[in-house]
Protein backbone atom coordinates (compact mmCIF):
# COMPACT_ATOMS: atom_id res chain seq x y z
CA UNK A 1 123.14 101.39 102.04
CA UNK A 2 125.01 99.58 104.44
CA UNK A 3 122.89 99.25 107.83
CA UNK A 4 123.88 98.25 110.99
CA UNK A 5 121.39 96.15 112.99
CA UNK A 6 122.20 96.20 116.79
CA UNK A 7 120.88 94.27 120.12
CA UNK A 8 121.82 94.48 123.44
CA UNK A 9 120.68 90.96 123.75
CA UNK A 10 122.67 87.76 123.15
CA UNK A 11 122.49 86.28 119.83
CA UNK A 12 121.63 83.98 118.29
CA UNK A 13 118.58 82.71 120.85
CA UNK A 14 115.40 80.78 120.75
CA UNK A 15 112.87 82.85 119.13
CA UNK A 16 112.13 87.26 119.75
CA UNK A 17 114.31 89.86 118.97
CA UNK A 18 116.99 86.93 117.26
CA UNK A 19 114.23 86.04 115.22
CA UNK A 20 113.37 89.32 114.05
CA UNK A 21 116.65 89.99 112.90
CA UNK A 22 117.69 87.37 111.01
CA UNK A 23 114.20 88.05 108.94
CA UNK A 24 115.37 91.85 108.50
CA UNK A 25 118.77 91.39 107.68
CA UNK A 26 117.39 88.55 105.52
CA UNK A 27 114.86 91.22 103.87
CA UNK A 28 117.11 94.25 104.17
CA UNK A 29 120.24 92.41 101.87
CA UNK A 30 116.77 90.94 99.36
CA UNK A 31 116.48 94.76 98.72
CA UNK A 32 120.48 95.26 97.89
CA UNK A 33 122.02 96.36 100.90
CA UNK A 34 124.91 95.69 102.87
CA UNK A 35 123.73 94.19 106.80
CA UNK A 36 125.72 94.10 109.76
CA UNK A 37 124.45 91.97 112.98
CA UNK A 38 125.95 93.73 116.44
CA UNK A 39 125.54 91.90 120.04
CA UNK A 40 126.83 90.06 123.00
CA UNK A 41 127.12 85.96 122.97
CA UNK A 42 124.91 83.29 124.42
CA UNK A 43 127.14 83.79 127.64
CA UNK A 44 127.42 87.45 127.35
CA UNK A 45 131.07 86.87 127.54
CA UNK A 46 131.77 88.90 124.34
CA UNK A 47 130.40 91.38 122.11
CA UNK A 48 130.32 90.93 118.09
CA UNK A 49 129.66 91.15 114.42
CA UNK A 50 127.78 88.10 114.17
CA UNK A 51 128.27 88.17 110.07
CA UNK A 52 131.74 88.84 110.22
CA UNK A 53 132.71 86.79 113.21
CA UNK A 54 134.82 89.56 114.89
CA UNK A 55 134.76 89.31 118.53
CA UNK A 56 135.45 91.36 121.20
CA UNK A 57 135.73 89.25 124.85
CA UNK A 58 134.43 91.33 127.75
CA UNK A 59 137.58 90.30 129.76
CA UNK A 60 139.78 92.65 127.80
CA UNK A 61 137.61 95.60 128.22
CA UNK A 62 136.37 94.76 132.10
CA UNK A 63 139.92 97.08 133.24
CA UNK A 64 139.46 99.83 131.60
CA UNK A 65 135.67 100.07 132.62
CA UNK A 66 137.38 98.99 136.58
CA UNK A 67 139.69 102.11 136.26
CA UNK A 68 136.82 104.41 135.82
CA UNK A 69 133.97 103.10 137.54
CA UNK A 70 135.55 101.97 141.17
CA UNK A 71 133.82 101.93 143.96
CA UNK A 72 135.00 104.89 145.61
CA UNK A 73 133.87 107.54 143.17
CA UNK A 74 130.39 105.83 142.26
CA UNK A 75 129.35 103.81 145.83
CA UNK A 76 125.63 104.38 145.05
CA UNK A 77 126.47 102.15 141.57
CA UNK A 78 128.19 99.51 143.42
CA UNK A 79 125.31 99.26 146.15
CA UNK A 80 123.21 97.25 143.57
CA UNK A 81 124.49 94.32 142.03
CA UNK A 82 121.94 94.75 138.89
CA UNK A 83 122.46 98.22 138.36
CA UNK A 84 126.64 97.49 138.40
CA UNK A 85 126.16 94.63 136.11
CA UNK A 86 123.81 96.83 133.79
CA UNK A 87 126.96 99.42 133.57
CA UNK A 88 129.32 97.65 133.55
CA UNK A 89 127.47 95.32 130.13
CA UNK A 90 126.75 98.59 128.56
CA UNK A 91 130.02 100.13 128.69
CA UNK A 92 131.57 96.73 127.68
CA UNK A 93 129.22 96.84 124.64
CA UNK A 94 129.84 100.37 123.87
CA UNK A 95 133.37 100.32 124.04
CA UNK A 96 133.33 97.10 121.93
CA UNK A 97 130.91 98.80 119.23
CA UNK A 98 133.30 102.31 119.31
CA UNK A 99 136.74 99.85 118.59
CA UNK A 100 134.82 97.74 115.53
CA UNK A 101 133.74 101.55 114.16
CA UNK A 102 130.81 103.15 113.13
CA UNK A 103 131.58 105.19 110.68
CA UNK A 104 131.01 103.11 107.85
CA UNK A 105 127.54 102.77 108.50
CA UNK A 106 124.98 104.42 106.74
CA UNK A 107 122.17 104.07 108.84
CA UNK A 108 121.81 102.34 112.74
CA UNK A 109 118.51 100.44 113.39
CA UNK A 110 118.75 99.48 117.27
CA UNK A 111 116.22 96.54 118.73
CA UNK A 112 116.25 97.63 122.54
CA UNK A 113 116.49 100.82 124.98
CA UNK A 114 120.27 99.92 125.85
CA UNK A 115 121.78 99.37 122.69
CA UNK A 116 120.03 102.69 121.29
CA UNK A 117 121.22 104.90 124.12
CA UNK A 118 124.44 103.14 124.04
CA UNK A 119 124.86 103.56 120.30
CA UNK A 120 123.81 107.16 120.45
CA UNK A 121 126.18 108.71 122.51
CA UNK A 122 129.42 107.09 120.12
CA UNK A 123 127.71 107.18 116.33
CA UNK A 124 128.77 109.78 114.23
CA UNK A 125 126.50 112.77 114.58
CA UNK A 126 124.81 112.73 111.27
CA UNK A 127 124.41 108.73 111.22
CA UNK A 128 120.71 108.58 111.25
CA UNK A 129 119.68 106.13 113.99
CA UNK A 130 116.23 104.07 114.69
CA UNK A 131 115.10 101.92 117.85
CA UNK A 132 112.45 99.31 117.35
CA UNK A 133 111.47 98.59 120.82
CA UNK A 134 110.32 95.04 121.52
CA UNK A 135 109.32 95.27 125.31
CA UNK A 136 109.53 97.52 128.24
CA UNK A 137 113.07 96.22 130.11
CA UNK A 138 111.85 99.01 132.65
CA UNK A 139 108.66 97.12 133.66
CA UNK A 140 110.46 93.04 133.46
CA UNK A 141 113.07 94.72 135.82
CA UNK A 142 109.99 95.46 138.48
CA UNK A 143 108.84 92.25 137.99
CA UNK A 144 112.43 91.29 138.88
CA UNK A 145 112.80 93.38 141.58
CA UNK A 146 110.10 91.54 143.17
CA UNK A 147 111.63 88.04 143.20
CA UNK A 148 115.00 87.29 142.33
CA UNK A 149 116.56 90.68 142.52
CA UNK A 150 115.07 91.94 145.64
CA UNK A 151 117.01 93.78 147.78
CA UNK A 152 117.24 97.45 149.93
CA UNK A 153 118.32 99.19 147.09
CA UNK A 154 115.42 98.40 144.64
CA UNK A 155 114.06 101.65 144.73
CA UNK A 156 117.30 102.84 143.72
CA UNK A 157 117.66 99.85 140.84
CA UNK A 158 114.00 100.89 139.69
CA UNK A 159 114.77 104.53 139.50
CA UNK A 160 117.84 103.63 137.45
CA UNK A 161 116.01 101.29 134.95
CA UNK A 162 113.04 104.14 134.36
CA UNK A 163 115.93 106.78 133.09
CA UNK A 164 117.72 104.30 130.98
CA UNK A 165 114.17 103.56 129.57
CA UNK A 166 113.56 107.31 128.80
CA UNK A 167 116.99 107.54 127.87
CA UNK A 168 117.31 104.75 125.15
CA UNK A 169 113.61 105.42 123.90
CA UNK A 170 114.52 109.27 123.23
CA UNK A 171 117.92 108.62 121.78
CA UNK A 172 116.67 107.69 118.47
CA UNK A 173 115.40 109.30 115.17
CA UNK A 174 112.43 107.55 115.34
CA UNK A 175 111.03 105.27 117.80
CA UNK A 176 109.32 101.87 116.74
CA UNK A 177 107.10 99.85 118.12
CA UNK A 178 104.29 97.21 117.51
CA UNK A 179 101.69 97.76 119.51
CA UNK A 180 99.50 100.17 121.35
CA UNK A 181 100.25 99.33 124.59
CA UNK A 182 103.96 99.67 124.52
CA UNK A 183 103.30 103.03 123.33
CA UNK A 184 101.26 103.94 125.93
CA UNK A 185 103.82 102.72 128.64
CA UNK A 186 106.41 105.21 126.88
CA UNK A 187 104.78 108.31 126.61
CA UNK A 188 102.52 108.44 129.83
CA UNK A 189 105.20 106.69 131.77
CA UNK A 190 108.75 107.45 130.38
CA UNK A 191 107.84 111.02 129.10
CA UNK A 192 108.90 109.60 125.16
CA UNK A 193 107.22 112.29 123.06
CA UNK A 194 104.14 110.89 121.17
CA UNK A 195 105.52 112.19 117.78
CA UNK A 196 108.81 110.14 117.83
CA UNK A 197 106.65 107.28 118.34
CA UNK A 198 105.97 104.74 115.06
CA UNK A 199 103.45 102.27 115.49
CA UNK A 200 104.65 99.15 112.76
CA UNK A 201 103.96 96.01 113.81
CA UNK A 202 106.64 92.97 112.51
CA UNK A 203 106.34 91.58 109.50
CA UNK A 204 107.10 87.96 109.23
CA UNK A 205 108.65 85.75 106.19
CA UNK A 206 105.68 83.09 106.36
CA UNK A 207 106.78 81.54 103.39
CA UNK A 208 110.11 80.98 104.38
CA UNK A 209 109.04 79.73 107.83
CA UNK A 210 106.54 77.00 106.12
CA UNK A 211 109.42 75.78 103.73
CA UNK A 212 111.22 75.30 107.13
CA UNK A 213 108.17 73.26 108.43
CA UNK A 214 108.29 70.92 106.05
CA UNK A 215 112.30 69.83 106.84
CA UNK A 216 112.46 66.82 108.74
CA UNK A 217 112.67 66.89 112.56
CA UNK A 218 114.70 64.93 115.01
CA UNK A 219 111.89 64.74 117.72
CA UNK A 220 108.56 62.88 117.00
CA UNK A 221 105.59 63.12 118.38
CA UNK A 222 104.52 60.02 120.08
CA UNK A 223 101.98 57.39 118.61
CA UNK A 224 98.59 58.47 120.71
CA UNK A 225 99.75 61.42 122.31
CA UNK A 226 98.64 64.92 121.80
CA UNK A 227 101.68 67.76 121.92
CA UNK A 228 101.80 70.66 123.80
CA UNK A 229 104.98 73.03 122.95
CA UNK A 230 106.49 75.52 124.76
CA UNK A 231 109.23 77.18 122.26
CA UNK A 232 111.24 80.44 123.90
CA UNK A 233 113.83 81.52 126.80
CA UNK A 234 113.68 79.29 130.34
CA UNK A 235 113.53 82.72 132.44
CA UNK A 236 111.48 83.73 135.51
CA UNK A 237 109.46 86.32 133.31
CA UNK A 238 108.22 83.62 130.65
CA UNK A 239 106.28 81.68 133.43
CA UNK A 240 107.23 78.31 133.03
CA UNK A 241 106.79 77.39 136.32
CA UNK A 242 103.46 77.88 136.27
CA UNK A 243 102.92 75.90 133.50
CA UNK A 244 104.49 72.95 134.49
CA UNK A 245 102.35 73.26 138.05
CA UNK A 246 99.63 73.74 135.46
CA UNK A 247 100.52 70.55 133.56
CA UNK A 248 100.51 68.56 137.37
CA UNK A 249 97.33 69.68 137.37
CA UNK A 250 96.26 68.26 133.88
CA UNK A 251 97.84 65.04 134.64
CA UNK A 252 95.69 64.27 137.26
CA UNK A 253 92.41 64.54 134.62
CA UNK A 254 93.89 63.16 131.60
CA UNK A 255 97.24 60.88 130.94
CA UNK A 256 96.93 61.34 126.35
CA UNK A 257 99.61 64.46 125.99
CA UNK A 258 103.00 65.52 126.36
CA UNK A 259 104.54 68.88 126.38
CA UNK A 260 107.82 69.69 124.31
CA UNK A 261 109.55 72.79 126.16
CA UNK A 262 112.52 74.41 123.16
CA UNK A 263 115.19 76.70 124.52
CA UNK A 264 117.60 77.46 127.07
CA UNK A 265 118.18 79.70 129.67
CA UNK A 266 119.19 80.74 133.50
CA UNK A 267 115.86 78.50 134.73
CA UNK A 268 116.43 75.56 133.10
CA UNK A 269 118.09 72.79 135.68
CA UNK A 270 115.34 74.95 138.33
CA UNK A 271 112.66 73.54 135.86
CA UNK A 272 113.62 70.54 135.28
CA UNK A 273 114.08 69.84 138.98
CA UNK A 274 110.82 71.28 139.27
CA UNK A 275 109.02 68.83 136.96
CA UNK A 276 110.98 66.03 138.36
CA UNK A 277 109.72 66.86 141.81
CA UNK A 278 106.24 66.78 140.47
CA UNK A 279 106.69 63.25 138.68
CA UNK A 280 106.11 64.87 135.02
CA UNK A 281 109.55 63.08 133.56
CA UNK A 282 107.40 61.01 131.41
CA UNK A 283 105.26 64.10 130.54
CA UNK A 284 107.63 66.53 129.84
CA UNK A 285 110.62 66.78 127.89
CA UNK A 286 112.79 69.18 127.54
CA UNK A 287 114.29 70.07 124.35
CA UNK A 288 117.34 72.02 125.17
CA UNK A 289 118.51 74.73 121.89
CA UNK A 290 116.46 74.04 119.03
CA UNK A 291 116.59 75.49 115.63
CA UNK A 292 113.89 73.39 114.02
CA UNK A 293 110.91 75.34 115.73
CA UNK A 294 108.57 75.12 112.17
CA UNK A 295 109.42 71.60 112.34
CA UNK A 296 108.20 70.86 115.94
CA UNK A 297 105.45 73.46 115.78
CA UNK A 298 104.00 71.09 112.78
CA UNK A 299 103.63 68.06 115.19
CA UNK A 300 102.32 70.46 117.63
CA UNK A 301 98.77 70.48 118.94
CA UNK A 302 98.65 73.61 121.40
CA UNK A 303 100.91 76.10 121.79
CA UNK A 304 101.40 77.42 124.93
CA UNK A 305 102.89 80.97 126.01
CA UNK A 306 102.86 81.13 130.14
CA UNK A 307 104.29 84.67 130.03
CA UNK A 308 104.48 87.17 132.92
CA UNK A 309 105.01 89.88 130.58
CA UNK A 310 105.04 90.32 126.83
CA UNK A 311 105.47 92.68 123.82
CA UNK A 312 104.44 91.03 120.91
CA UNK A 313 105.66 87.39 120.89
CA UNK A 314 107.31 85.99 117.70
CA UNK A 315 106.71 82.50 119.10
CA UNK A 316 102.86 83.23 118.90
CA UNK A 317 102.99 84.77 115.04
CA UNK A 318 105.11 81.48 114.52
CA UNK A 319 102.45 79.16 116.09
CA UNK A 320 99.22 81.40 114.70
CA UNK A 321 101.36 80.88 110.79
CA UNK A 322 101.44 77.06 111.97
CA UNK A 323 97.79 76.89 111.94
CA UNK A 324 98.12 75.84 115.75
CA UNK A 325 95.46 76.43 118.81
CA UNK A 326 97.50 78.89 121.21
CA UNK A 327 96.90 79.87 125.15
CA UNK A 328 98.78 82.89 126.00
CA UNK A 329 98.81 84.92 128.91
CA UNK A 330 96.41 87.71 128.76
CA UNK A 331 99.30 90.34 129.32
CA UNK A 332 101.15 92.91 127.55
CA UNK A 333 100.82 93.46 123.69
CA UNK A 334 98.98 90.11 123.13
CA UNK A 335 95.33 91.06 123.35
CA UNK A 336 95.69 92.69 120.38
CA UNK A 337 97.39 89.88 118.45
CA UNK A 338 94.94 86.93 119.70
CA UNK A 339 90.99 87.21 119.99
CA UNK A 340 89.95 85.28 123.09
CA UNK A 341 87.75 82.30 121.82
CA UNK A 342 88.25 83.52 118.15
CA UNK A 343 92.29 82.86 117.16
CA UNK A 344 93.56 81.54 120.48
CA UNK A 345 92.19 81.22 124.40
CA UNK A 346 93.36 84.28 126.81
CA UNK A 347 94.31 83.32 130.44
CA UNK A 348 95.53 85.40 133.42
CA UNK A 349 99.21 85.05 134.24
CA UNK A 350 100.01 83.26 137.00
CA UNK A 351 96.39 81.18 137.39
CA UNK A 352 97.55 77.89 137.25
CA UNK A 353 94.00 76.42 137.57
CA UNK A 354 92.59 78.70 134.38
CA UNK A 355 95.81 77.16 132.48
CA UNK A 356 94.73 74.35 133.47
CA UNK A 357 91.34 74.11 132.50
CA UNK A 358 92.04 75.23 128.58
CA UNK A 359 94.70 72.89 128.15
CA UNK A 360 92.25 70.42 129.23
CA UNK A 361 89.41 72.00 127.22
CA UNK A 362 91.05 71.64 123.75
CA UNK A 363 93.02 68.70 124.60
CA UNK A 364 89.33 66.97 124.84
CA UNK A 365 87.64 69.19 122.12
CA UNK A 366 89.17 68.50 119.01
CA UNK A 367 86.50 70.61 116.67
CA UNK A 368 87.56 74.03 118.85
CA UNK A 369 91.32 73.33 119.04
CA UNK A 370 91.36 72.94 115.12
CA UNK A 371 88.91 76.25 114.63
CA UNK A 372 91.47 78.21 116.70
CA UNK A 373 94.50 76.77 114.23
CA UNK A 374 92.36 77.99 111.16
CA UNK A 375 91.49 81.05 112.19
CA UNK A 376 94.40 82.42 113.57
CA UNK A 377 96.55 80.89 110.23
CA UNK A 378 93.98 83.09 108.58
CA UNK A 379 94.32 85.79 110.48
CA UNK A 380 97.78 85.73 110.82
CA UNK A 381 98.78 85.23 106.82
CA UNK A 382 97.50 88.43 106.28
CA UNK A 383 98.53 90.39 109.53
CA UNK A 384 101.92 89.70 109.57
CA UNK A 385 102.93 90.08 105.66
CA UNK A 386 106.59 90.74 105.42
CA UNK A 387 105.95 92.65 102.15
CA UNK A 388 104.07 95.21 103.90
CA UNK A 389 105.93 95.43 107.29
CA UNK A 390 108.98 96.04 104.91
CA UNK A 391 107.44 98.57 102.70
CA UNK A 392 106.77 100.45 105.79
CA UNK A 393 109.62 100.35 107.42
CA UNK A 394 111.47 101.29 104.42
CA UNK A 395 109.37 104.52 104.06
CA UNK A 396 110.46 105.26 108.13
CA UNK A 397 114.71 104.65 106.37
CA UNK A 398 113.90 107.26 103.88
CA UNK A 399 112.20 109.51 106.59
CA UNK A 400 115.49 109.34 108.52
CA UNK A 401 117.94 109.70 105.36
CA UNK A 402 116.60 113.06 103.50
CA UNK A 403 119.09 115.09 102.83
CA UNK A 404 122.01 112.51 103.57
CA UNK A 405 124.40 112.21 100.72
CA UNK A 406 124.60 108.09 100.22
C-alpha cells in the first residue's frame, strides 16, 4: 500500500509524535510499503513531504486564506489571537495537503485531532483514514489559557478548542489511542463514541534504539558527577521551570550532579535566563537540538520528566529501555506506564519541594536508583515490543481496508 502518515506538528523535533513516526514509517516500509511523512517545519513556516522534500511556504497560501477569512465576516475569529492563528495554520496545512494530492494514497493514518479533521474534509471519500491520538490539545490549551494565553475571550478560545477536539477525534475510521485515560477524556468529555475508540499502546524499536546507544556522543559526563537529563520540547506545559527551581533547591543539599536539558523550543532563552538568575550555570547545561538521545541517556543517571500534562511520553519508554531511574510527573497517561517505587518515582506536578526530595533521594541511594533502571528495562522490553504494537496495528489497516480494491 502506499500510506500517508500526517502531523499537524512540526517535524522533525526532540522526541513524541516525531519519534513515533520515524519508527512507523521505519516499520511500515520493513513490511513493503510505500510511506509518506506530511507536516509543518521547525518554524511552522511551511508545510511538507518530509521524504520527498516538497515544500509548500505558508506565505504563498496566507492570501488566499486573508481573502476568505477577513475580519469583517468572521469578527468573533479575529477576537482571539489563538483561535485566528489555529485557523489560519489549519487552512494553511489543508490547502498545502489538497495542492501535493491525496489521491494516490491508499490509506491516511493521522497523529493529532487537527490534522485528522483537516485531512477528512479534502481526502477522497473512500480513502480509509485513522487518527492515533497522542494527547488531548483540548485540555494543554486550558492549561494555556491560564497563563500565557489569557485573555477575555478564553471562554470563547476554550469552546473553540473542545469542538475541534470532537471534531478531529470523530473524523476518523478508527480512533487510536494508548492509554485509558485519554479515552476516558474523549468519550465522557468530547462525546467520541466508545466503539470508534482503539486502545494500542506504541510499540517501540528497542533494538534499534540500543544500537543507537552505543554510537559515540559529543557530550560527556563529567569525572565525579552524577547526570540528570531532561530530553524533550522547552514549552510551558513540559514544566521545566519547575525543575530547574527544583534543582536550586538540590544544590543547596548536595554539589555531585549536573543536569543535561536536550531540545529546543519557545522557552528556551526564558530558561536559561531563569537558571542563570538562580546561579545553576555550572549545574546546568543546556544542550540545544540533539539527535543522539540513546547516546546521552547511556551516561544518564535519572531521568527526569517535569510535565504539566502528558499522554504517554516517548522520552520515558526511551529512558525505562535505557535501564535508567525516572521521576515523572504523576499526570496524564503515565501512572499506567511507571509503578511508583517499583519502575520509576511519581511526583505531583508543580511541587518543587517533592521534586526535590527524589532527586536527592536517588542521587544519595545508589542501590534504589539502579533497582528502578532494572526494573523498568524489564518491564519496558516486554511492554513496548514493536513486533506486537505492529501486528496490531496492522490488524486495525485491514479493519479499515475490507472491501477496498488495492
Amino acid at each position: 500500500m502506499k500510506i500517508l502518515l500526517a502531523t499537524y506538528w512540526p517535524i522533525p523535533h526532540v522526541g513524541g509524535v516525531w519519534s513515533y513516526l520515524k519508527q512507523l514509517a521505519s516499520a511500515l516500509e520493513s513490511y513493503g510499503h510505500e510511506v509518506d511523512i506530511l507536516g509543518y517545519d521547525e518554524e511552522n513556516l511551511s508545510v511538507g513531504l518530509y521524504n520527498q522534500g516538497r515544500v509548500i511556504q505558508r506565505e504563498k497560501i496566507i492570501p488566499i486564506i486573508n481573502a476568505n477569512l477577513n475580519e469583517k465576516n468572521y469578527p468573533e475569529m479575529y477576537a482571539n489571537f489563538l483561535v485566528k492563528w489555529t485557523e489560519f495554520q489549519r487552512y494553511v496545512y489543508e490547502l498545502s495537503a489538497a495542492y501535493f494530492g491525496l489521491e494516490k494514497y491508499d490509506l491516511i493514518h493521522t497523529q493529532d485531532v487537527i490534522s485528522t479533521y483537516c485531512l477528512s474534509r479534502i481526502k477522497p471519500k473512500d480513502t480509509p483514514l485513522i487518527a492515533t491520538i497522542h494527547g488531548s490539545v483540548a485540555h494543554e490549551i486550558r492549561l494555556q489559557l491560564e497563563t500565557v494565553h489569557k485573555s477575555d475571550t478564553s471562554d470563547m478560545a476554550r469552546s473553540y478548542y473542545d469542538i475541534l477536539e470532537n471534531k478531529g477525534a470523530t473524523s476518523a475510521n478508527v480512533t487510536i489511542v494508548c492509554n485509558q485515560w485519554l479515552k476516558k477524556i474523549l468519550t465522557n468529555e468530547f462525546n467520541v463514541p466508545e466503539q470508534q475508540i482503539k486502545v494500542l499502546h506504541y510499540g517501540f524499536d528497542t533494538e534499534q534504539f540500543l544500537l543507537k546507544s552505543r554510537q559515540q556522543s559529543t557530550m560527556l559526563r563529567p569525572d565525579n558527577k552524577k547526570v540528570i537529563l531532561y530530553a524533550g520540547r522547552l514549552v510551558e506545559l513540559k514544566g521545566i521551570n519547575f525543575l530547574i527551581s527544583a534543582l536550586r533547591d538540590l544544590k543547596e543539599i548536595r554539589d555531585d550532579w549536573v543536569c543535561w536539558i536536550a531540545g529546543t523550543g519557545e522557552q528556551e532563552a526564558e530558561l536559561k535566563a531563569q537558571a542563570s538568575s538562580l546561579g545553576l550555570d555550572h549545574h546546568i547545561i543546556f544542550l540545544g537540538k540533539r539527535d543522539d538521545v540513546p547516546s546521552l541517556l547511556k551516561q544518564t543517571d535519572i531521568f527526569v520528566l517535569p510535565t504539566l500534562i502528558e499522554n504517554q511520553p516517548i522520552s520515558v519508554i526511551e529512558a525505562q529501555i535505557a535501564g535508567k531511574a525516572v521521576i515523572a510527573s504523576d499526570v496524564g497517561g503515565i501512572p499506567e506506564v511507571i509503578e511508583h517505587g517499583v519502575t520509576g518515582l511519581l511526583t505531583p506536578a508543580k511541587n518543587t519541594a517533592m521534586l526535590t526530595n527524589n532527586l536527592n533521594l536517588l542521587l544519595s541511594n545508589n542501590k534504589l536508583r539502579k533497582l528502578l533502571g532494572s526494573n523498568a528495562k524489564k518491564w519496558g522490553m516486554t511492554h513496548w515490543s514493536i513486533d506486537s504494537g505492529m501486528l496490531k496495528l496492522m490488524e486495525i489497516y485491514k479493519g479499515v481496508m475490507k472491501g477496498r480494491s488495492i
